[in-house]
N, C-alpha and C. Protein backbone atom coordinates (compact mmCIF):
# COMPACT_ATOMS: atom_id res chain seq x y z
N UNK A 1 0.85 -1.17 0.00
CA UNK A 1 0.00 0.00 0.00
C UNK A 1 0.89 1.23 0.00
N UNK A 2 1.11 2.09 -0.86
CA UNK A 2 1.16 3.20 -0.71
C UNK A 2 0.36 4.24 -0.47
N UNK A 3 0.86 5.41 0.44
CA UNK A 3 0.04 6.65 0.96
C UNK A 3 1.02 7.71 0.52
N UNK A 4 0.60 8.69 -0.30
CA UNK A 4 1.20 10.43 -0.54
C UNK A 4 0.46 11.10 0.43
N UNK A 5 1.23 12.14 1.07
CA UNK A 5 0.69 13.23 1.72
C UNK A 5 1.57 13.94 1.48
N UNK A 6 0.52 15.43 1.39
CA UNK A 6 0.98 16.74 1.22
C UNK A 6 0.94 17.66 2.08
N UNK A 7 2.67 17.88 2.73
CA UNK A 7 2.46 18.71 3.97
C UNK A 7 2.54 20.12 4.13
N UNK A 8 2.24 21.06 4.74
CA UNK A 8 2.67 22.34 4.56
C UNK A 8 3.99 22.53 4.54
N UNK A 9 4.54 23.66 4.47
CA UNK A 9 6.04 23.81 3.79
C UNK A 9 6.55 23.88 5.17
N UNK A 10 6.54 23.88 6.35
CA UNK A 10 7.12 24.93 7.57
C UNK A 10 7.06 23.37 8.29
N UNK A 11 6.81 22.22 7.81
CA UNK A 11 6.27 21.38 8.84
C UNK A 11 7.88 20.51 8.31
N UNK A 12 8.21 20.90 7.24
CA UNK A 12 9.58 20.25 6.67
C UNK A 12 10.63 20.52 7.86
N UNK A 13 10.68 21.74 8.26
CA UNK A 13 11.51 22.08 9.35
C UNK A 13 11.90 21.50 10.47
N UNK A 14 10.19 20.90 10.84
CA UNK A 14 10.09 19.85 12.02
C UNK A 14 10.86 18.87 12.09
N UNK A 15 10.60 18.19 10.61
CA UNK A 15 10.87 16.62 10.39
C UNK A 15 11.85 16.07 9.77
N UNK A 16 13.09 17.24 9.27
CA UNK A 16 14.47 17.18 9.27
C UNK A 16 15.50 15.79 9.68
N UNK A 17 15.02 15.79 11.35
CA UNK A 17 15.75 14.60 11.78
C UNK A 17 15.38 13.48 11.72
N UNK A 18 15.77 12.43 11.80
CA UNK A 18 15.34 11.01 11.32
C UNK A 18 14.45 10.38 12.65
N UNK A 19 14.35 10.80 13.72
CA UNK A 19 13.75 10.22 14.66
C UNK A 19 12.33 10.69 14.71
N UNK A 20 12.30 12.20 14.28
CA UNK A 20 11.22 12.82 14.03
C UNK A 20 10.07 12.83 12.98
N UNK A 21 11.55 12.26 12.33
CA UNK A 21 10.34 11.58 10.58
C UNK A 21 9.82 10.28 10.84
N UNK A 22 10.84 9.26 11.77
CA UNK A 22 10.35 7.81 12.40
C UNK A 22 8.98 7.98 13.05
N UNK A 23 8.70 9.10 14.23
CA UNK A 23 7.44 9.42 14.99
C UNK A 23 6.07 10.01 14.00
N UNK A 24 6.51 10.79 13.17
CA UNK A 24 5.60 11.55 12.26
C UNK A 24 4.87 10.15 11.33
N UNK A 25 5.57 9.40 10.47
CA UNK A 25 5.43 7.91 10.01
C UNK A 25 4.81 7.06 11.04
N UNK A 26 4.82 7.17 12.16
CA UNK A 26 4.38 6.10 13.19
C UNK A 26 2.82 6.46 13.57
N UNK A 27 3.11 7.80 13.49
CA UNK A 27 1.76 8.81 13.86
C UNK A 27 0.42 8.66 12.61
N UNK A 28 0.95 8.54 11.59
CA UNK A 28 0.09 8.61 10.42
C UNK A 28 -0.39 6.73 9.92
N UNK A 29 0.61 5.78 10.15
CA UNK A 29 -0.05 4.68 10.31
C UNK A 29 -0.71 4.16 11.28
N UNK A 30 -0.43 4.89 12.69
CA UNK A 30 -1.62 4.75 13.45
C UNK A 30 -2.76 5.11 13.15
N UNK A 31 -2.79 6.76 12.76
CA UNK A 31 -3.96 7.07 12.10
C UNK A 31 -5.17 6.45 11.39
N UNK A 32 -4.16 5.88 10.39
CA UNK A 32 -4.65 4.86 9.03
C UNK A 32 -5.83 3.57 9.62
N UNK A 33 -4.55 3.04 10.57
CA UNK A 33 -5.06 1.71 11.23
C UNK A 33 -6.37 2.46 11.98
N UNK A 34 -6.55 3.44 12.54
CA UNK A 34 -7.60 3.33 13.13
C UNK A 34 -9.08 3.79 12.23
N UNK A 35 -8.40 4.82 11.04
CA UNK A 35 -9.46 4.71 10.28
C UNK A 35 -10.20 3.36 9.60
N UNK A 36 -9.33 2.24 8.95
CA UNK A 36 -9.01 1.14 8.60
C UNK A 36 -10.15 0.42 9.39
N UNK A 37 -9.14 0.05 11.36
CA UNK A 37 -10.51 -0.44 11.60
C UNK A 37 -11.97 -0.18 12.29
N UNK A 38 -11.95 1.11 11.92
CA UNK A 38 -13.57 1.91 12.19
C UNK A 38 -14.30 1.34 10.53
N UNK A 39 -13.63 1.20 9.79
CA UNK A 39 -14.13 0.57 8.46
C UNK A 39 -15.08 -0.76 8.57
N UNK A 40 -13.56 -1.50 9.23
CA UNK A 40 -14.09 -3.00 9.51
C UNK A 40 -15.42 -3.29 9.87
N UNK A 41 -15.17 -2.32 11.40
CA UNK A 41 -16.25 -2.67 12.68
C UNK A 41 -17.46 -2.06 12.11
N UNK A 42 -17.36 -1.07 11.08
CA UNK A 42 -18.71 -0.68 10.95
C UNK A 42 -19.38 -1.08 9.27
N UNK A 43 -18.92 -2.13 9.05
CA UNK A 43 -19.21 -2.29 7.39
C UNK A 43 -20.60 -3.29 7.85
N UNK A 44 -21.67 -3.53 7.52
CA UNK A 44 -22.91 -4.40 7.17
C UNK A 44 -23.44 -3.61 8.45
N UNK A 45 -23.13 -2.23 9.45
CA UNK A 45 -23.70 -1.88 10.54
C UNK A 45 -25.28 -1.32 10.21
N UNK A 46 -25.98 -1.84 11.15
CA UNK A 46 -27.20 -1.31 11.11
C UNK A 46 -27.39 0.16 11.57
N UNK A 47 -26.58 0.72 12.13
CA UNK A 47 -26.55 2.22 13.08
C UNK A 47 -27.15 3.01 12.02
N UNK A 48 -28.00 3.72 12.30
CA UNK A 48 -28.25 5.06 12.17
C UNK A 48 -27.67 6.23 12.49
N UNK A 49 -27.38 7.48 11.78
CA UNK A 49 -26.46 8.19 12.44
C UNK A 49 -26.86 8.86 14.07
N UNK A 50 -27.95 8.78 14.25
CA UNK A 50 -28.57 9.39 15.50
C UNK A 50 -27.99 7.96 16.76
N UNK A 51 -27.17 6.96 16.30
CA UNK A 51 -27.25 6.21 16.91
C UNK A 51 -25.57 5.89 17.53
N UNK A 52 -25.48 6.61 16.32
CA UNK A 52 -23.82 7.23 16.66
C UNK A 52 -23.31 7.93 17.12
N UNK A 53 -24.70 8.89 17.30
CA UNK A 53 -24.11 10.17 17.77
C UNK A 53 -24.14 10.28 19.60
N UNK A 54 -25.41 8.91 19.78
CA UNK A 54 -25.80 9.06 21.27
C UNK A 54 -24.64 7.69 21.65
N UNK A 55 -23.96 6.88 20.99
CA UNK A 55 -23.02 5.89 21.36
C UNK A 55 -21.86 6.84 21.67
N UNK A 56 -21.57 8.10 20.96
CA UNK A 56 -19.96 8.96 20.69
C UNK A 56 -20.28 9.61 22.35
N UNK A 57 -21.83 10.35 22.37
CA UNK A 57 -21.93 10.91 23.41
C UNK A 57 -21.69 10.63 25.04
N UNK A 58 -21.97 8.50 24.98
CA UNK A 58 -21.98 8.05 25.86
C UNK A 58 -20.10 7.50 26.15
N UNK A 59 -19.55 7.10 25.09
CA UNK A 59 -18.07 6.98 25.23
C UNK A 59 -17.05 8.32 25.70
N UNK A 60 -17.76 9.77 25.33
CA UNK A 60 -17.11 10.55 25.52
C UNK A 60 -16.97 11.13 27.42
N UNK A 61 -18.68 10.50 27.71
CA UNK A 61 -19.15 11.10 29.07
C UNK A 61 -17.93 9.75 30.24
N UNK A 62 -18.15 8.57 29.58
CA UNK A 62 -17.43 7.84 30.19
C UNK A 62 -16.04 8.00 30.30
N UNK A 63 -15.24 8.59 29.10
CA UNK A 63 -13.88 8.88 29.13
C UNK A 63 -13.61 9.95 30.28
N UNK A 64 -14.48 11.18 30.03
CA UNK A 64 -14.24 12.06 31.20
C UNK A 64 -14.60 12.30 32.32
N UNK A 65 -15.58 11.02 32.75
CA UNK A 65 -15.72 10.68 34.35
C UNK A 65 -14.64 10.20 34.47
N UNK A 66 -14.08 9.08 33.84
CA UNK A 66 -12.51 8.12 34.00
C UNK A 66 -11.36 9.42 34.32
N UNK A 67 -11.37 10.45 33.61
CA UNK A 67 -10.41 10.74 33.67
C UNK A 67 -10.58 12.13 34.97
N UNK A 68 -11.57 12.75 35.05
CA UNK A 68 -11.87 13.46 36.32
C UNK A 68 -11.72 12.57 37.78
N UNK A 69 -11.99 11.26 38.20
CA UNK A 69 -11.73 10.41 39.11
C UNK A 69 -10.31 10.09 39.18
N UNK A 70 -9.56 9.81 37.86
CA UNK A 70 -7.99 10.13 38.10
C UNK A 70 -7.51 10.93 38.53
N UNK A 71 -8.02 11.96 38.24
CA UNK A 71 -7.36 13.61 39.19
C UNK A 71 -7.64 13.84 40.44
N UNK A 72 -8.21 13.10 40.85
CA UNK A 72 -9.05 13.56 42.25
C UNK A 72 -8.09 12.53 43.21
């Protein structure tokens, strides 16, 4: 599989060093993979978008009780 991306010009500056181009590359096939498998999990899905939107709402409320009880 190949992927092209087109980056802004100033972001070249960043990614100069080789460890930084290793993380930037690591960053964007993570990306991929997770678009990839939101593909998977949701191909023959019955969801409605209203059904997505109250599943996003309920994962989001849960992330930030999790993470407000960490701070405390």
């Amino acid at each position: 599989m190949e992927v092209t991306l087109e980056l802004a010009s100033d972001v070249g500056i960043l990614i100069r060093e080789k460890e930084t181009i290793n993380l930037v590359k690591k960053s964007i096939l993570n990306k991929l993979l997770d678009i990839e498998m939101g593909n998977v999990l949701t191909c023959g899905s019955s969801l409605k978008q209203e059904d997505v939107v109250e599943l996003d709402n309920i994962i989001k409320k849960g992330l930030y009780e999790r993470v407000r009880s960490e701070q405390e």
